[in-house]
N, C-alpha and C. Protein backbone atom coordinates (compact mmCIF):
# COMPACT_ATOMS: atom_id res chain seq x y z
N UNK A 1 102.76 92.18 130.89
CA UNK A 1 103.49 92.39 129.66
C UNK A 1 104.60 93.41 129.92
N UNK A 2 105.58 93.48 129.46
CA UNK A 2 106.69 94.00 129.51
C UNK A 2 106.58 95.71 128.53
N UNK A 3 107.17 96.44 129.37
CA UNK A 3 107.18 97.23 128.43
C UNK A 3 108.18 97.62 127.87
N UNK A 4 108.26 98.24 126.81
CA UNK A 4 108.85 98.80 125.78
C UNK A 4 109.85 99.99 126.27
N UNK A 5 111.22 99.51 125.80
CA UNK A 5 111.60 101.05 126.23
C UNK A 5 111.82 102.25 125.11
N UNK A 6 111.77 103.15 125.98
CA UNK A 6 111.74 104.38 125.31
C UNK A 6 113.75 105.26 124.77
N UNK A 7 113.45 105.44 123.57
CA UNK A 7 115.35 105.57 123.36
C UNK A 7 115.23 107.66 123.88
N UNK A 8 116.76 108.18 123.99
CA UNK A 8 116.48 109.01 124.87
C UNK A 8 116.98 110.17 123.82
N UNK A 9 116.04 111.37 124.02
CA UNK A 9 116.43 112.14 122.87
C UNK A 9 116.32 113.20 123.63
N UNK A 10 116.51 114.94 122.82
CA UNK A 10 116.37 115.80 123.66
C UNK A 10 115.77 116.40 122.30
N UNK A 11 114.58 115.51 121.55
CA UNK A 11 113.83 116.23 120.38
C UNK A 11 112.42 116.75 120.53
N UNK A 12 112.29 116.29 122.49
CA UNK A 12 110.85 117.35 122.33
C UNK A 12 109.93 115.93 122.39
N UNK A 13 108.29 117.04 122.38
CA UNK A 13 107.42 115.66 121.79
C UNK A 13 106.96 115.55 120.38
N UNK A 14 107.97 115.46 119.73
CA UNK A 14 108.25 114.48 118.50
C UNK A 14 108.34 113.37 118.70
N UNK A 15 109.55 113.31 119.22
CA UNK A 15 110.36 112.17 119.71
C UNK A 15 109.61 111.59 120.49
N UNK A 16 108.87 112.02 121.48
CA UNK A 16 108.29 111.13 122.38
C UNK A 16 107.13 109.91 121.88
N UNK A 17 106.50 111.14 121.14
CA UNK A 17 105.13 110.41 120.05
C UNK A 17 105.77 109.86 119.27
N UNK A 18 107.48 109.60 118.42
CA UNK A 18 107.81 108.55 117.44
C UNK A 18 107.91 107.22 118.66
N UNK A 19 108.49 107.33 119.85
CA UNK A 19 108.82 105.97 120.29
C UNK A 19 107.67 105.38 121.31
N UNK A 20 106.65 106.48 121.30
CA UNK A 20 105.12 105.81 121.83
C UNK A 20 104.53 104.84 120.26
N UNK A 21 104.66 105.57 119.30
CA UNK A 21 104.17 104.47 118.13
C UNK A 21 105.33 103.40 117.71
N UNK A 22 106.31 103.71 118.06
CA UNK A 22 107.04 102.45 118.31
C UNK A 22 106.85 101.25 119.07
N UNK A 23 106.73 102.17 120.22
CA UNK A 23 106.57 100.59 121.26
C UNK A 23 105.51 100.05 120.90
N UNK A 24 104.27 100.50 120.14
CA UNK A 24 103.20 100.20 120.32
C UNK A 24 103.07 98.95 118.93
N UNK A 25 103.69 99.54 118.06
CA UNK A 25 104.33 98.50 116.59
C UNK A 25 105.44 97.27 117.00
N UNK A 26 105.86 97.82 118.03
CA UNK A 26 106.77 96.23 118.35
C UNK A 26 105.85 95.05 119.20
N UNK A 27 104.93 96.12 119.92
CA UNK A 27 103.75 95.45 120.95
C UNK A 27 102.88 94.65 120.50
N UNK A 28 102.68 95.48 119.01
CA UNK A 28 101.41 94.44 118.14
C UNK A 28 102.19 93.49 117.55
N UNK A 29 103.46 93.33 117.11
CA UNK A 29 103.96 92.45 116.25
C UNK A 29 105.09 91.41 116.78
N UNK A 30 105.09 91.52 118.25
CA UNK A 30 105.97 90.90 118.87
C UNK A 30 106.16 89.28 119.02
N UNK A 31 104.83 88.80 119.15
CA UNK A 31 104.42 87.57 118.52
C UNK A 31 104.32 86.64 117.50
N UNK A 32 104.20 88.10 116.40
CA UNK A 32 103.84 87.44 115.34
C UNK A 32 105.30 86.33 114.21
N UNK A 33 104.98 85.69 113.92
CA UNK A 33 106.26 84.99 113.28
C UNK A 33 106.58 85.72 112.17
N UNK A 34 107.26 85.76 111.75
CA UNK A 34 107.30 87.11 110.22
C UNK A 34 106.96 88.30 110.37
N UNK A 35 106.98 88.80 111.62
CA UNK A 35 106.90 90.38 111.92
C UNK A 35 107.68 91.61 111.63
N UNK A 36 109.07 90.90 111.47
CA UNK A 36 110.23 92.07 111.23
C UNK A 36 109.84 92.64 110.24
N UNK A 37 109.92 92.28 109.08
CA UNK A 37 109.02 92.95 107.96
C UNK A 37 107.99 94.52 107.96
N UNK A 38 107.17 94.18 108.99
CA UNK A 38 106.06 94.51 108.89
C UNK A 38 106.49 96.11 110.32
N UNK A 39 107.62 95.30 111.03
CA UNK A 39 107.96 96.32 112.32
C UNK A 39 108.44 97.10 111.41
N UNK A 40 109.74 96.91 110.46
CA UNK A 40 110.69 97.75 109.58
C UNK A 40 109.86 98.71 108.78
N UNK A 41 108.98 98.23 108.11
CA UNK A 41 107.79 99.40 107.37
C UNK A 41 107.53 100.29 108.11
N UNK A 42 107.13 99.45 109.33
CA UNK A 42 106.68 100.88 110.38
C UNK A 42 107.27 101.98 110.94
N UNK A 43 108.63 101.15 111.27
CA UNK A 43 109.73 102.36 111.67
C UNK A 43 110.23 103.42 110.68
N UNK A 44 110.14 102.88 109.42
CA UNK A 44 110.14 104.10 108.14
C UNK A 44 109.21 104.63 108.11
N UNK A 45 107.40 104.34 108.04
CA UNK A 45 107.10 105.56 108.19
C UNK A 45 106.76 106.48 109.17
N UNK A 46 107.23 105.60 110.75
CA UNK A 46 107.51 106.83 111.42
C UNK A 46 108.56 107.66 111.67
N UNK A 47 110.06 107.41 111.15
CA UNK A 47 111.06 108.18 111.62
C UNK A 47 111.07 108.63 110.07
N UNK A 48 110.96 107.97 108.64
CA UNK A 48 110.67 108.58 107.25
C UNK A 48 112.66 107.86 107.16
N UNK A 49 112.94 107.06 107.64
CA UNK A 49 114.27 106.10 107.26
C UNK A 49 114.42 104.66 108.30
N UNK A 50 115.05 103.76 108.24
CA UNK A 50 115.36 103.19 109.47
C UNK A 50 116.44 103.03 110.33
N UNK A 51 115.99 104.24 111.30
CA UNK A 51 116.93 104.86 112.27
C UNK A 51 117.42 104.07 113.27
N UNK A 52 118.59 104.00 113.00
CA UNK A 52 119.76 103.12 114.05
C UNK A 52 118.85 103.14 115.33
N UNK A 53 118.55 104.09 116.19
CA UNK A 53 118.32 103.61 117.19
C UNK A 53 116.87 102.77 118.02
N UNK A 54 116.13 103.61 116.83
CA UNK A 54 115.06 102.57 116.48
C UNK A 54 115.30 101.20 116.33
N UNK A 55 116.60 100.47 115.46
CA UNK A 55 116.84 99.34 114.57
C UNK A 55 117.02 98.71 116.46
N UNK A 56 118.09 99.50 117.31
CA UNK A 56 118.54 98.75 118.53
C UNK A 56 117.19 98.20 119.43
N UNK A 57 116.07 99.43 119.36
CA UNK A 57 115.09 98.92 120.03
C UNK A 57 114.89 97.49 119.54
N UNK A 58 114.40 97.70 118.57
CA UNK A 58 113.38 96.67 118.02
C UNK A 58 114.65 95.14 117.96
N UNK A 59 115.30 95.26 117.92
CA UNK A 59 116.70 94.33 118.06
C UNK A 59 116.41 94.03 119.24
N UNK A 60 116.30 94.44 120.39
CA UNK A 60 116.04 94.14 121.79
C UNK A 60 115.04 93.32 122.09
N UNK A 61 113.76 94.45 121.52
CA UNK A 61 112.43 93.64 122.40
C UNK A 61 112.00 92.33 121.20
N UNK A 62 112.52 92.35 120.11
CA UNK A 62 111.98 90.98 119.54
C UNK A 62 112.94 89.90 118.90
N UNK A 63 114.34 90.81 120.18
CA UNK A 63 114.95 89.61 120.30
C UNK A 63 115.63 88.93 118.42
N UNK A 64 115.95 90.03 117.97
CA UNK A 64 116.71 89.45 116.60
C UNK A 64 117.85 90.29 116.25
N UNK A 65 118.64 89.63 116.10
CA UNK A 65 120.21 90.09 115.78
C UNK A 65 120.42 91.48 114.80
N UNK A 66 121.00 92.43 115.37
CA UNK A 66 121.61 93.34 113.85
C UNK A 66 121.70 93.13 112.62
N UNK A 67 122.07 91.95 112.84
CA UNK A 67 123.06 91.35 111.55
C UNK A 67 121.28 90.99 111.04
N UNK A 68 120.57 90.57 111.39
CA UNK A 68 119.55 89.50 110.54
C UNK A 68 119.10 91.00 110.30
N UNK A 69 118.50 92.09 111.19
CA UNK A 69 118.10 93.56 110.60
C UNK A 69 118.54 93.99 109.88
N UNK A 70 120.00 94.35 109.81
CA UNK A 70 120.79 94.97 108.36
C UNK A 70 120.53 94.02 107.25
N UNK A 71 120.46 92.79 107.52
CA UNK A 71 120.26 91.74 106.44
C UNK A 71 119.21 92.21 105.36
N UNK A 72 117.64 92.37 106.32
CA UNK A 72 116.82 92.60 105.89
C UNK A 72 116.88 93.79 104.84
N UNK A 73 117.19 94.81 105.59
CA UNK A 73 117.15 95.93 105.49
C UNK A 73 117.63 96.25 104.15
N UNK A 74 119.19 95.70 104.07
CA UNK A 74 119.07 96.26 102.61
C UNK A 74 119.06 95.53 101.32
N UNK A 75 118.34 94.06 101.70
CA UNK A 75 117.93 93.41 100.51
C UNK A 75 117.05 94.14 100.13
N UNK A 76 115.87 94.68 100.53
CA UNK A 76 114.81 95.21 100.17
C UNK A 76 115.22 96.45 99.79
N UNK A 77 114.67 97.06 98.51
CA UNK A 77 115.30 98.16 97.91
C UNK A 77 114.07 99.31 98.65
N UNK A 78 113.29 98.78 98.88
CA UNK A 78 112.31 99.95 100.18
C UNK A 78 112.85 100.61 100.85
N UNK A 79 113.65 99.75 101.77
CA UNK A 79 114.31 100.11 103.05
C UNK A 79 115.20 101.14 102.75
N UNK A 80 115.16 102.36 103.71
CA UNK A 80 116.22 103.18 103.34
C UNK A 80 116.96 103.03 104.71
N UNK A 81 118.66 103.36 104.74
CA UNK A 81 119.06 103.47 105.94
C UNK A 81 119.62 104.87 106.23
N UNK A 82 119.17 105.85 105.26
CA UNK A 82 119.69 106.90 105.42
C UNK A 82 118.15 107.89 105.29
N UNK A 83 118.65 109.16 106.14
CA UNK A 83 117.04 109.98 106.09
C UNK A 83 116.64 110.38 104.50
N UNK A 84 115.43 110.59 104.05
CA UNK A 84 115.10 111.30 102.81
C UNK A 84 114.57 112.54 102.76
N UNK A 85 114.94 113.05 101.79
CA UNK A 85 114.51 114.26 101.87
C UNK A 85 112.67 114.61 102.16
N UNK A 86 112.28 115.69 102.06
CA UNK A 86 111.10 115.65 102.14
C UNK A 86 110.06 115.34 100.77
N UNK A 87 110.64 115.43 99.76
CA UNK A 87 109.94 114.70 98.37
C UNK A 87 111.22 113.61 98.07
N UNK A 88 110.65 112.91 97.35
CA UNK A 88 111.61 111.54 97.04
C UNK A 88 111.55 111.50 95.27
N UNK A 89 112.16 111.80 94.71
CA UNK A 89 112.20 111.73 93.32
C UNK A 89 112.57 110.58 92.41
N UNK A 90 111.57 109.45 91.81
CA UNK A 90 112.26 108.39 91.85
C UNK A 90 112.32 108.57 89.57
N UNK A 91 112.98 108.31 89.53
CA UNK A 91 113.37 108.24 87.97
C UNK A 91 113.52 106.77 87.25
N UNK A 92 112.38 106.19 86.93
CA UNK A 92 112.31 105.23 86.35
C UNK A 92 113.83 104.88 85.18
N UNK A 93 113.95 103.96 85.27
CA UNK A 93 115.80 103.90 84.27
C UNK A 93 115.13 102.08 83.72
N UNK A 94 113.87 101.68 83.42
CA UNK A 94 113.77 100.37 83.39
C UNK A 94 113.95 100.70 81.48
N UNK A 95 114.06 99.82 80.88
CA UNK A 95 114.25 99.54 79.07
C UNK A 95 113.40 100.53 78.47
N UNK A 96 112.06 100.43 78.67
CA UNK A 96 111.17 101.45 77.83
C UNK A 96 111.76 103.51 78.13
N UNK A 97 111.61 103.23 79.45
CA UNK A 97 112.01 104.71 79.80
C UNK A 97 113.03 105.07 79.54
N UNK A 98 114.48 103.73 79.62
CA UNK A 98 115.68 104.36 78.71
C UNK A 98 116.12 105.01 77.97
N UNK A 99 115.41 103.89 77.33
CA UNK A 99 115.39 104.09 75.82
C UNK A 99 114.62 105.49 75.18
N UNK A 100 113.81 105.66 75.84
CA UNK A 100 113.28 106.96 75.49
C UNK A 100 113.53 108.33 75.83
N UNK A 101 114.64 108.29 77.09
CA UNK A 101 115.78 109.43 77.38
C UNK A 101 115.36 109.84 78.92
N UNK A 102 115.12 108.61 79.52
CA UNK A 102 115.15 108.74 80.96
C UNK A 102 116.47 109.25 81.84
N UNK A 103 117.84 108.99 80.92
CA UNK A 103 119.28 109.25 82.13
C UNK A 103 119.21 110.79 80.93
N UNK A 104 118.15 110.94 80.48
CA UNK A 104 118.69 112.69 79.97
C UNK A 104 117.71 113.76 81.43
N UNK A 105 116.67 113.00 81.67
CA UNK A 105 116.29 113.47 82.31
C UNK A 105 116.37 113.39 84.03
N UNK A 106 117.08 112.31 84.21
CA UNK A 106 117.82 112.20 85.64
C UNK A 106 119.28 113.12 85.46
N UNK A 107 119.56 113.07 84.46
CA UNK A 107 120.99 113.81 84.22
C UNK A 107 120.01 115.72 85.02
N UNK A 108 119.46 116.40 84.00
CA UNK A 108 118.43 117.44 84.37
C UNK A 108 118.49 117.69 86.04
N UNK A 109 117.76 116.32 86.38
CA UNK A 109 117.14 116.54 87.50
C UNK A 109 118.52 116.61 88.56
N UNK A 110 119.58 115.46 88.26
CA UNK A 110 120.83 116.05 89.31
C UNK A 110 121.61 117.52 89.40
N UNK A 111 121.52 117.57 87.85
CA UNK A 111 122.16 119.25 87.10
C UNK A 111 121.27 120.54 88.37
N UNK A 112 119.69 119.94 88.11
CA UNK A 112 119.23 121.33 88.25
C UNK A 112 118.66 121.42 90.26
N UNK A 113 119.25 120.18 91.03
CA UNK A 113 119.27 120.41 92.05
C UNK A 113 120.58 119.79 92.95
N UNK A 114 121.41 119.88 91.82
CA UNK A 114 122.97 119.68 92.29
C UNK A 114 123.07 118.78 93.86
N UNK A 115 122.40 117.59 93.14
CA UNK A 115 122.57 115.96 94.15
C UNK A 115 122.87 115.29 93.22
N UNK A 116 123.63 114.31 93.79
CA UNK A 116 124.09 112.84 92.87
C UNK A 116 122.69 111.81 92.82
N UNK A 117 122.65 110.92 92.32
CA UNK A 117 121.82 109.86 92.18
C UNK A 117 121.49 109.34 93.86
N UNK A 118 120.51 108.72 94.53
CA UNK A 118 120.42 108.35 95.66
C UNK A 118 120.88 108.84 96.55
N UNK A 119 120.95 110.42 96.55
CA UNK A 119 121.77 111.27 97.34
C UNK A 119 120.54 112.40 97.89
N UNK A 120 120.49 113.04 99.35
CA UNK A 120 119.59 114.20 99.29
C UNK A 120 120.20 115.64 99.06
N UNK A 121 119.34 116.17 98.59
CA UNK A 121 120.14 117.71 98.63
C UNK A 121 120.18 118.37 99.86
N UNK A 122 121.40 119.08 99.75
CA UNK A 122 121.25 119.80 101.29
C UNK A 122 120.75 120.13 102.41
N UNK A 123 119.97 121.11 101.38
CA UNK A 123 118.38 121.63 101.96
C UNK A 123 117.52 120.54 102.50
N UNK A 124 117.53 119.08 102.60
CA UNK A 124 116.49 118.46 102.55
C UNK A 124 115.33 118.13 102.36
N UNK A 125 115.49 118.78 101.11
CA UNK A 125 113.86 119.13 100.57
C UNK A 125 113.85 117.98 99.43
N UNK A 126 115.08 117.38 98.61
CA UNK A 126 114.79 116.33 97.55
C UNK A 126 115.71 114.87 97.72
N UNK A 127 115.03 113.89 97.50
CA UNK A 127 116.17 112.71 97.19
C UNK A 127 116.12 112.17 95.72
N UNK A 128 117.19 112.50 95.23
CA UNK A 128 116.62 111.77 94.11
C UNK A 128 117.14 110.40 93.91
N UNK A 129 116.53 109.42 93.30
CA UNK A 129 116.59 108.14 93.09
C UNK A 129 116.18 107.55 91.60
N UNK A 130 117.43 106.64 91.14
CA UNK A 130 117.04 106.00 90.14
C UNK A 130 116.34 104.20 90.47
N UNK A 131 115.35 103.99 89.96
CA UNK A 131 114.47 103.05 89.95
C UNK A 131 114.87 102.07 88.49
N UNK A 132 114.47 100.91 88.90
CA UNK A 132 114.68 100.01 87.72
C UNK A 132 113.36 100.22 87.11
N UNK A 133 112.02 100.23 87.31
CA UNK A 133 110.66 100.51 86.85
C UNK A 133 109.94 100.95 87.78
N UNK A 134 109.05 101.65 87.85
CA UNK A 134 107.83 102.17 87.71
C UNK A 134 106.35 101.77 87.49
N UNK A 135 106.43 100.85 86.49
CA UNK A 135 105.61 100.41 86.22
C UNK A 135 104.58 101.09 85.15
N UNK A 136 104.85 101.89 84.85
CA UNK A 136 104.53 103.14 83.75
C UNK A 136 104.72 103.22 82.16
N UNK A 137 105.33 101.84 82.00
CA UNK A 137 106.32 102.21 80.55
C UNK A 137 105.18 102.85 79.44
N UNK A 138 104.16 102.23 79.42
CA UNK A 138 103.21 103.27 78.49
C UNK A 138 103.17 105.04 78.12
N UNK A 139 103.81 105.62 79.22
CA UNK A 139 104.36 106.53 79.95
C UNK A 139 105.49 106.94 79.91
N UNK A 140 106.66 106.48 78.93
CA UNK A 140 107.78 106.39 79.64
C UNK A 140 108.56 107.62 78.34
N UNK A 141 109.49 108.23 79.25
CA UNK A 141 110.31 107.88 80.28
C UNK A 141 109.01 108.56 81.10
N UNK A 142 109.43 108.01 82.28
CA UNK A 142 107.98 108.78 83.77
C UNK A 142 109.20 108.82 84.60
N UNK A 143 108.87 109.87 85.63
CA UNK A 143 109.54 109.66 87.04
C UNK A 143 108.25 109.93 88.16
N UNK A 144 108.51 109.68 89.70
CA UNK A 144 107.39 109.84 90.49
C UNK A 144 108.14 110.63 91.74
N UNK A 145 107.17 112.14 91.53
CA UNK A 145 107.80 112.41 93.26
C UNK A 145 106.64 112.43 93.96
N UNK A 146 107.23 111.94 94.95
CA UNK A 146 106.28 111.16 96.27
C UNK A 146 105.22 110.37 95.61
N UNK A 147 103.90 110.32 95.53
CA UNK A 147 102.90 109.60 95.20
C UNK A 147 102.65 110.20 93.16
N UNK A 148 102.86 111.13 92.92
CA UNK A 148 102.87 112.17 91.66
C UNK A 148 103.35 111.15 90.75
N UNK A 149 102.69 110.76 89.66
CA UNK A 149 103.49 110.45 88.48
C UNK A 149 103.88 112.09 87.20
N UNK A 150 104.64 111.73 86.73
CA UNK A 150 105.08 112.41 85.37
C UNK A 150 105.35 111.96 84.07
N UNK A 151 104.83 111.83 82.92
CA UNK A 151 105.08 110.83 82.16
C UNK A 151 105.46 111.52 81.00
N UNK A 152 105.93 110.92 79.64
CA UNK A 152 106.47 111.52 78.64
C UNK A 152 107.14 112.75 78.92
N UNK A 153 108.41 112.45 79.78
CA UNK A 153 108.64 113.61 79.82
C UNK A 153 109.81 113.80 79.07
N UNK A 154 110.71 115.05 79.13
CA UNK A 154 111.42 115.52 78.35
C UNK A 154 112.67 116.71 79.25
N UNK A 155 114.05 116.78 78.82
CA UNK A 155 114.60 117.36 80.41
C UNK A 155 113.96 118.82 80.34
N UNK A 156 113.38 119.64 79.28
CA UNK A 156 112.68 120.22 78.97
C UNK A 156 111.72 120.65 80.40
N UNK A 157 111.27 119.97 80.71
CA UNK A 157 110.20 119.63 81.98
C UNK A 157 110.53 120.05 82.46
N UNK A 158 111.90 119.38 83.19
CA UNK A 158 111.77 119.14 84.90
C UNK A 158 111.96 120.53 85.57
N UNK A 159 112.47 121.61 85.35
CA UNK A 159 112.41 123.00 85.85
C UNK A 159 110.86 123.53 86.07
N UNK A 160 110.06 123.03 85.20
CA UNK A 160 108.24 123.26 85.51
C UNK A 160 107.80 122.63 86.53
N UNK A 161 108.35 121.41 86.59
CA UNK A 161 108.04 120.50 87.71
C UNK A 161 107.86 120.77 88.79
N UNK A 162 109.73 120.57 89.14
CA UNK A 162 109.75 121.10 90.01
C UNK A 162 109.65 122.19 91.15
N UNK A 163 108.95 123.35 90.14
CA UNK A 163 108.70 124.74 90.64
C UNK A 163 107.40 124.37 91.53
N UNK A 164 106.52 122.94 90.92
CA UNK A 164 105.27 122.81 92.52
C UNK A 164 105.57 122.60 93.59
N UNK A 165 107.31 122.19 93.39
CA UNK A 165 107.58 121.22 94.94
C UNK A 165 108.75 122.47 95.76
N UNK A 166 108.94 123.62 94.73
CA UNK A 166 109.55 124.30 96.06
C UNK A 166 108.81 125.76 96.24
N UNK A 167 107.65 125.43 96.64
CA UNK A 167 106.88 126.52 96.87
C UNK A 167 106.78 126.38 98.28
């Protein structure tokens, strides 16, 4: 079996251990028919985006075009091609949460960590993101950082909130 190559960094063993679980995700899925999918998940959650040079590996060893990767990549609203911060702030904007003053409280949340919509802040500590749903509307307006829901909220909030996530 062929092996996998390794892309060349000067990040230490980080880097080494991201493109050992790389090769090892292109290794298991190299066969499989409908694998890209399943490689692309993987490379997000090991690099936490899907990193160009990652995208070239995996372009190589399973043998599929850029073009069909970028394809993928950003039909799927998963896929990020840019890094995220270390919490991901997603702000539900679907009808129920609208309507109930969800862009008052994404408005808040850009105001009070001075990022645009789908943008990270500096620091790399937040991304925030507007979402079509959630799945929450019982809840709504809700936003979710990282796994965390928040529901009925109010822009009132989000300064409480967010005081767990920059500790």
């Amino acid at each position: 079996m062929e092996q996998t190559q390794t892309m060349c960094c000067n990040c230490g063993n980080q880097q080494d251990e991201r493109n050992d679980k790389l090769n090892e995700l292109i290794q298991k899925y190299r066969d499989v028919k409908g694998g890209l999918i399943p490689v692309l998940h993987g490379v997000q959650e090991i690099y936490g985006y899907l990193n160009e040079d990652a995208l070239k590996v995996v372009s190589e060893e399973l043998a599929v075009p850029m073009s069909e990767i970028y394809g993928v990549a950003t039909f799927y609203s998963f896929f990020s091609l840019e890094p995220k911060g270390e919490h991901v702030i997603r702000v539900c904007l679907g009808t129920a949460c609208y309507v109930k003053g969800a862009q008052q409280v994404l408005d808040k949340l850009s105001e009070k960590l001075n990022v645009e919509v789908n943008k990270t802040t500096e620091d790399q500590k937040f991304t925030l993101e507007a979402s079509r749903c959630l799945g929450a509307c019982g809840l709504a307006p809700v936003i979710m950082i990282d796994d965390d829901v928040y529901g009925k909220l109010t822009p009132e909030m989000v300064d409480e909130i967010l005081e767990k996530y920059n500790k």
